[in-house]
PDB file of N, CA and C in Angstrom:
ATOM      1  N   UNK A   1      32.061   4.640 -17.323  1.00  0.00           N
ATOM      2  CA  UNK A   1      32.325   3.226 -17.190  1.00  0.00           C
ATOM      3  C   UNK A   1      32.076   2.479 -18.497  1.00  0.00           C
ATOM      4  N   UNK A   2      32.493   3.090 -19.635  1.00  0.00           N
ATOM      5  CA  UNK A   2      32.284   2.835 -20.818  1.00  0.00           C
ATOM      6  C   UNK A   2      33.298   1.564 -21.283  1.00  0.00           C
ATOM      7  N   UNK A   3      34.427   1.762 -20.194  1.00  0.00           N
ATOM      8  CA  UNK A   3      35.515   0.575 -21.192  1.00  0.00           C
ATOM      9  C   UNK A   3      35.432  -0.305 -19.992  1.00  0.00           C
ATOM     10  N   UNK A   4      36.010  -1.617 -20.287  1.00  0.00           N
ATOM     11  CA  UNK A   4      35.946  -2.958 -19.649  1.00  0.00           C
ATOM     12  C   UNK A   4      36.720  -2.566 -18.154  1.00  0.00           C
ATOM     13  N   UNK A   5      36.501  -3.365 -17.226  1.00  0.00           N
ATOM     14  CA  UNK A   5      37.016  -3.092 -15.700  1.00  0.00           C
ATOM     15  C   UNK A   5      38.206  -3.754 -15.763  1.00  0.00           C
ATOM     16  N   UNK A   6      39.196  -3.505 -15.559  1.00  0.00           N
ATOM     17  CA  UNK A   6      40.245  -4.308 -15.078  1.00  0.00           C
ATOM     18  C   UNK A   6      40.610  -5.395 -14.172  1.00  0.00           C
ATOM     19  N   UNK A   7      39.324  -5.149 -13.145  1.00  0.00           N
ATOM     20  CA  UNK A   7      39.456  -6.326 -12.357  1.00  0.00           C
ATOM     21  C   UNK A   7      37.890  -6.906 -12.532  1.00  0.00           C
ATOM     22  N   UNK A   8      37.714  -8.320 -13.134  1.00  0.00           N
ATOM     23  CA  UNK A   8      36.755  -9.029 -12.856  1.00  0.00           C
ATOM     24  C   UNK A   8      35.459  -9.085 -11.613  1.00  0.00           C
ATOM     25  N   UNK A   9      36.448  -8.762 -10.887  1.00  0.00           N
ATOM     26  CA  UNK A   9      35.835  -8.799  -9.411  1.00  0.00           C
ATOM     27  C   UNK A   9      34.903  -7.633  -9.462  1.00  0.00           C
ATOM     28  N   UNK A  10      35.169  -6.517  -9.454  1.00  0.00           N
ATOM     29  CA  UNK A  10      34.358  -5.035  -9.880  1.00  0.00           C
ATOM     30  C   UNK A  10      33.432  -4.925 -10.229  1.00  0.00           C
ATOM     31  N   UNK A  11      33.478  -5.545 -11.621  1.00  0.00           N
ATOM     32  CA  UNK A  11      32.270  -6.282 -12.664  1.00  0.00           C
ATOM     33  C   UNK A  11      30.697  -7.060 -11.909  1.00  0.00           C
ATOM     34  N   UNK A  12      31.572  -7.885 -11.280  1.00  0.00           N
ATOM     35  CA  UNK A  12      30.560  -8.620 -10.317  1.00  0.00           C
ATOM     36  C   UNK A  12      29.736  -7.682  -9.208  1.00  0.00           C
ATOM     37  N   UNK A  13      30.739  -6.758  -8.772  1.00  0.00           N
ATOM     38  CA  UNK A  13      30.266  -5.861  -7.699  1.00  0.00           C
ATOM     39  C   UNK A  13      29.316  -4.693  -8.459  1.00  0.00           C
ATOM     40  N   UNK A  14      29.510  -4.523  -9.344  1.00  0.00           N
ATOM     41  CA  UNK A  14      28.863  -3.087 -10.308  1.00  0.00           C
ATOM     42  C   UNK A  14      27.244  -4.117 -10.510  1.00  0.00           C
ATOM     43  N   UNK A  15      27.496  -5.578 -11.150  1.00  0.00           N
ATOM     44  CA  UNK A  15      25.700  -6.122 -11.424  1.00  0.00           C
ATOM     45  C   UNK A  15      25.548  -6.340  -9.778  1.00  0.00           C
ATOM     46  N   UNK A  16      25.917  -6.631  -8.824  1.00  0.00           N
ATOM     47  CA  UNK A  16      25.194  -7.036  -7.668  1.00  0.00           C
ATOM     48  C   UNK A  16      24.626  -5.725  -7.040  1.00  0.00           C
ATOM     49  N   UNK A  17      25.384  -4.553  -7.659  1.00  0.00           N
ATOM     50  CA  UNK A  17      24.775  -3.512  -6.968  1.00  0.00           C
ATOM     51  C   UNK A  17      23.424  -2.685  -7.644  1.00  0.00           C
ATOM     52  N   UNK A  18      23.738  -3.277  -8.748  1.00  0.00           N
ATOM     53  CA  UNK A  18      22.854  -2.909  -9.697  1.00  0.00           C
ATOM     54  C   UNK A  18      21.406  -3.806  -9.315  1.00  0.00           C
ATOM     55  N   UNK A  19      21.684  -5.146  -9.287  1.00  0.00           N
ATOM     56  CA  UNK A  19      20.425  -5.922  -8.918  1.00  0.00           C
ATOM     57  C   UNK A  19      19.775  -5.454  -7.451  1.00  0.00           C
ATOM     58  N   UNK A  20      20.740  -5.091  -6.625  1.00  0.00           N
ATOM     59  CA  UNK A  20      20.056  -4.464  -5.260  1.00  0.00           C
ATOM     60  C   UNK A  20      19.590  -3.563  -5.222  1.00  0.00           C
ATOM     61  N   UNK A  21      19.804  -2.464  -6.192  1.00  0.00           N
ATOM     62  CA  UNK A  21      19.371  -1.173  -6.424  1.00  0.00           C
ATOM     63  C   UNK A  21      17.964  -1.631  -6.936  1.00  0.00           C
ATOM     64  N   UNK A  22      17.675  -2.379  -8.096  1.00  0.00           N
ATOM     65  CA  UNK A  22      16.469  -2.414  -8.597  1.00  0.00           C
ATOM     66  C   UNK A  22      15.563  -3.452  -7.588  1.00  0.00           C
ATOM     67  N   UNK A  23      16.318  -4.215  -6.782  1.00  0.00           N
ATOM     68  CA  UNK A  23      15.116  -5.020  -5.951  1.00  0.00           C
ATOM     69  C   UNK A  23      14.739  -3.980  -5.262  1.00  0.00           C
ATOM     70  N   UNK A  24      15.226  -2.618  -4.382  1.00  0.00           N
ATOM     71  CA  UNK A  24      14.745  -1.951  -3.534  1.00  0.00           C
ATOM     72  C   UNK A  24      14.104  -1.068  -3.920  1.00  0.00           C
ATOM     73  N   UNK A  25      14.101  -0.292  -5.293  1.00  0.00           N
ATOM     74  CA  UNK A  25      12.846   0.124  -6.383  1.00  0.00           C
ATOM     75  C   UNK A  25      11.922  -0.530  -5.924  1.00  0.00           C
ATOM     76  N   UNK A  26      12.115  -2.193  -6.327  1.00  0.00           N
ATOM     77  CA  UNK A  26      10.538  -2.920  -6.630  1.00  0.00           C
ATOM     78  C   UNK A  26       9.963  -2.988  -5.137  1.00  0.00           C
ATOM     79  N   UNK A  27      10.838  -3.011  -4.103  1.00  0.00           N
ATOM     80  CA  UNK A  27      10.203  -3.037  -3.054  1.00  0.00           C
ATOM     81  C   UNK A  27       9.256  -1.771  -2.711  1.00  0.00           C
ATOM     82  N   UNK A  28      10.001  -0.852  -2.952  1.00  0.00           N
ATOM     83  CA  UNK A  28       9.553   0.632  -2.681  1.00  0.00           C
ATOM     84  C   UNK A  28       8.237   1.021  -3.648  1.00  0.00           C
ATOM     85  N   UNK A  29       8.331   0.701  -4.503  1.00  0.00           N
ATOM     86  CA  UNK A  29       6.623   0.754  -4.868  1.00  0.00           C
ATOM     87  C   UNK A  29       5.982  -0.057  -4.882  1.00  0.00           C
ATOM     88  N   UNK A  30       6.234  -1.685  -4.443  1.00  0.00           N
ATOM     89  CA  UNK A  30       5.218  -2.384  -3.824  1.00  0.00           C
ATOM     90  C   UNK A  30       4.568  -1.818  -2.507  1.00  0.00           C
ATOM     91  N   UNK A  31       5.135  -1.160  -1.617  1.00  0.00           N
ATOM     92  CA  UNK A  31       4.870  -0.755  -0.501  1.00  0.00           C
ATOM     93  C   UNK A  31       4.088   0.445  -0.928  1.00  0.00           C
ATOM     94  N   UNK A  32       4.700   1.401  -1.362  1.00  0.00           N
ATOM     95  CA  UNK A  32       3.521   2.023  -1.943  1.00  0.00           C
ATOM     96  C   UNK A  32       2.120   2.100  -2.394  1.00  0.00           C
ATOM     97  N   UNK A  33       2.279   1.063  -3.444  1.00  0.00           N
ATOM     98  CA  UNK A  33       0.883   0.552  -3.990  1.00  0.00           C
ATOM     99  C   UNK A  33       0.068  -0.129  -2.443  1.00  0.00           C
ATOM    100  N   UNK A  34       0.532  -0.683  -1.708  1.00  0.00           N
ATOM    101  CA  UNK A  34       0.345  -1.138  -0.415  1.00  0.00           C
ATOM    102  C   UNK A  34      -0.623  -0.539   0.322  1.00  0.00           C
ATOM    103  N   UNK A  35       0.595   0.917   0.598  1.00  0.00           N
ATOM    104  CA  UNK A  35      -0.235   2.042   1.774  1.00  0.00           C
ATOM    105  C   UNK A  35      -1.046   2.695   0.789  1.00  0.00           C
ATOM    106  N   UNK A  36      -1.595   2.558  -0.450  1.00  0.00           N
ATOM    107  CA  UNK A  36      -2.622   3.294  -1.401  1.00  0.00           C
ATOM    108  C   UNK A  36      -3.722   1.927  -1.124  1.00  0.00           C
ATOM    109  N   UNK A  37      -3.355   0.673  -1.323  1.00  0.00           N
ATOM    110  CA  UNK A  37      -4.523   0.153  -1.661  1.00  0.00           C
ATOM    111  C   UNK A  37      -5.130   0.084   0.225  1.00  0.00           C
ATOM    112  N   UNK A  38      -4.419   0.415   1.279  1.00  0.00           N
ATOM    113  CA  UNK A  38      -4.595   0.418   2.488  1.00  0.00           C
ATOM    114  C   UNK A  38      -5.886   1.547   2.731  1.00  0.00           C
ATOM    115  N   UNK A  39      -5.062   2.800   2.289  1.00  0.00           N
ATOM    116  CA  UNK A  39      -5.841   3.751   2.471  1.00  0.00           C
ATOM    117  C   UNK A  39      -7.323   3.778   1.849  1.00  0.00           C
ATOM    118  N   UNK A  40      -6.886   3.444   0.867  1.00  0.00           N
ATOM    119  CA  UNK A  40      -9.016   2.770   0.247  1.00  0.00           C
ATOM    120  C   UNK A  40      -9.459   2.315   0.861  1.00  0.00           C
ATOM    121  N   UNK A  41      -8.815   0.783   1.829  1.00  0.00           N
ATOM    122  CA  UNK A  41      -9.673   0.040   2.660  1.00  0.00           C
ATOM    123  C   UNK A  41     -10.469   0.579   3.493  1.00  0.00           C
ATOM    124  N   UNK A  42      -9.378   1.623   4.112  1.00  0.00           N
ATOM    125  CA  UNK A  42      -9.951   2.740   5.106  1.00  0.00           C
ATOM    126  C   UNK A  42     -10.806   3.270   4.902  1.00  0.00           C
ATOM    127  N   UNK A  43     -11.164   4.014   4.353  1.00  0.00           N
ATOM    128  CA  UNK A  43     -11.855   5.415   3.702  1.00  0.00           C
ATOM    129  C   UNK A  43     -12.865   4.155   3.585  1.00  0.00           C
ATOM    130  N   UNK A  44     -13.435   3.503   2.705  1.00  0.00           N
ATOM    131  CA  UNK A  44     -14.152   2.481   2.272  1.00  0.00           C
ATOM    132  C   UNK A  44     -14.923   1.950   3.307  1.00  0.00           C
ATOM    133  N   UNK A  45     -14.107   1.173   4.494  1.00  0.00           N
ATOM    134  CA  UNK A  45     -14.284   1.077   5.964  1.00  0.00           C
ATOM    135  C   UNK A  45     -14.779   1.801   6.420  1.00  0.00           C
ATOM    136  N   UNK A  46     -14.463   3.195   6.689  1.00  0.00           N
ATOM    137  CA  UNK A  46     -15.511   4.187   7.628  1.00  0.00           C
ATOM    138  C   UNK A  46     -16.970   4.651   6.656  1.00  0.00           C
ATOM    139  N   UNK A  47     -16.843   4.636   5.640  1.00  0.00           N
ATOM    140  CA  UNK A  47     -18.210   5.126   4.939  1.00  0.00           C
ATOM    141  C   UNK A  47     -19.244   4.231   5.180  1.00  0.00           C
ATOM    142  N   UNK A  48     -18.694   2.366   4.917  1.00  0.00           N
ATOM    143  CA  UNK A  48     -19.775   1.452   5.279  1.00  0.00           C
ATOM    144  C   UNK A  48     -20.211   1.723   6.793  1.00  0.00           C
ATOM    145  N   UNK A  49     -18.877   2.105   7.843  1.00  0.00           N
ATOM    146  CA  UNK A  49     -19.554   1.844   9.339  1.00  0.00           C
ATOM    147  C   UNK A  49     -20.552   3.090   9.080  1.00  0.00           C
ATOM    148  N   UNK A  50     -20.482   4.235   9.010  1.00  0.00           N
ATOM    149  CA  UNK A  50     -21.077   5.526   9.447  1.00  0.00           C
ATOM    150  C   UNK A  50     -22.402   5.199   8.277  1.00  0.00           C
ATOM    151  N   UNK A  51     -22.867   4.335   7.640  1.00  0.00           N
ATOM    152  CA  UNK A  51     -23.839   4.259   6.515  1.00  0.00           C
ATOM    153  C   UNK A  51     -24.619   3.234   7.696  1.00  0.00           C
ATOM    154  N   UNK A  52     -23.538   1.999   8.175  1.00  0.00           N
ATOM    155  CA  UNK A  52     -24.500   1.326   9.280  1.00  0.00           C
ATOM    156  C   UNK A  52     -25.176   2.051  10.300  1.00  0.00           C
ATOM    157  N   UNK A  53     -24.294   3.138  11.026  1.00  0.00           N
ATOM    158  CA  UNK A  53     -24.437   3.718  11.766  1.00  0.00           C
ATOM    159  C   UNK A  53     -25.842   5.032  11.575  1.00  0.00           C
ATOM    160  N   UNK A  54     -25.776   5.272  10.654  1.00  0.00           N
ATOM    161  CA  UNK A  54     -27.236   5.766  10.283  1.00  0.00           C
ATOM    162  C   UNK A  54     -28.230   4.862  10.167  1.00  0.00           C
ATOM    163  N   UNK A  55     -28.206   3.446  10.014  1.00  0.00           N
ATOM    164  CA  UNK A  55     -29.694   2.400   9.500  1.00  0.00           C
ATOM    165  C   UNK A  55     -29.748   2.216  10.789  1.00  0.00           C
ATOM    166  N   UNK A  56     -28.559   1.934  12.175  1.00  0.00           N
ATOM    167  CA  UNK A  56     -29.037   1.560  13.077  1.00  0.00           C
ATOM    168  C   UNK A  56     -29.679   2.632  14.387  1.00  0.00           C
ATOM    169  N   UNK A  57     -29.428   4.224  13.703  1.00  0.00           N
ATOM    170  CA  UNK A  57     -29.871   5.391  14.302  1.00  0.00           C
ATOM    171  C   UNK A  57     -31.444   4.968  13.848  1.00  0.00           C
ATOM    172  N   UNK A  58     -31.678   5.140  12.610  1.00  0.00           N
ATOM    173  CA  UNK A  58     -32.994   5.169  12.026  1.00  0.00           C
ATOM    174  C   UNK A  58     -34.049   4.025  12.580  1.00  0.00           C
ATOM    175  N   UNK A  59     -33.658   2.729  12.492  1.00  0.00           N
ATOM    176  CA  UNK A  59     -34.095   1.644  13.247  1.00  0.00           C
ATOM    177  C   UNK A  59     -34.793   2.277  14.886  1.00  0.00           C
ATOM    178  N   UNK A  60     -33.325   2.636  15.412  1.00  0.00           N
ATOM    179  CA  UNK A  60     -33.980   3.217  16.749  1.00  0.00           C
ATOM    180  C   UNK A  60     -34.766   3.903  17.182  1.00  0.00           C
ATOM    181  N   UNK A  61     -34.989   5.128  16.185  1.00  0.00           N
ATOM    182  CA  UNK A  61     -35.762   6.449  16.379  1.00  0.00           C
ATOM    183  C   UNK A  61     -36.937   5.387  15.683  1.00  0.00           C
ATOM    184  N   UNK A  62     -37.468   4.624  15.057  1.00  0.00           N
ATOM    185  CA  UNK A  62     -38.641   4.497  14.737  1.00  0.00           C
ATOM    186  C   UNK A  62     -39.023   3.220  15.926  1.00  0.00           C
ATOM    187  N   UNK A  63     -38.265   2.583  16.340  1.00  0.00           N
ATOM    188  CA  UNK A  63     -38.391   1.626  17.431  1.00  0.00           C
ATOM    189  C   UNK A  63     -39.050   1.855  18.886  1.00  0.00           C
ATOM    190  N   UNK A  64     -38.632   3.008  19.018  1.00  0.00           N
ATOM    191  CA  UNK A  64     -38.650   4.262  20.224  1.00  0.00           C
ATOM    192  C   UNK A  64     -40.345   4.556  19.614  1.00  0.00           C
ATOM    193  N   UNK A  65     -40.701   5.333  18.364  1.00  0.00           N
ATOM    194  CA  UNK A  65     -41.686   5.526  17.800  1.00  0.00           C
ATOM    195  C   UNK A  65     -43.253   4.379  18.426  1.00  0.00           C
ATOM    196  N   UNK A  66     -42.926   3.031  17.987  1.00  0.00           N
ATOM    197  CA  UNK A  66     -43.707   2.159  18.446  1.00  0.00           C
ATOM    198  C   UNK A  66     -43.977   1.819  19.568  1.00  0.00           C
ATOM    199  N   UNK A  67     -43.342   2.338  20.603  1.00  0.00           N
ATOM    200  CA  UNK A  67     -43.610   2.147  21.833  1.00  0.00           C
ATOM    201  C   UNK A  67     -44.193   2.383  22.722  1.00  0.00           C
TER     202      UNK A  67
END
């Protein structure tokens, strides 16, 4: 597609497809970066619960202790 299009119209259709092509790139690794920064939340999320979940084991067993 090195030499000029013959029909104007073409032209228009070749950048609009071109601009849709690259918006759905940018979409596609926004979403990406997305379900990555998701999955941290996660992982991140269960370490704090199961870290609570040990202070409030420990709490108990010494609570139980005083009684």
């Amino acid at each position: 597609m090195d030499q000029p299009q013959a029909n104007p119209g073409l032209s228009r259709i070749d950048a609009a497809l071109a601009r849709i092509e690259a918006a759905a790139r940018a979409r596609l690794a926004a979403t990406d970066s997305l379900e990555h920064r998701h999955a941290a939340l996660r992982t991140s999320m269960a370490e704090a619960i199961a870290a609570l979940d040990q202070v409030i084991a420990s709490d108990e067993g010494t609570a139980e202790g005083d009684a």
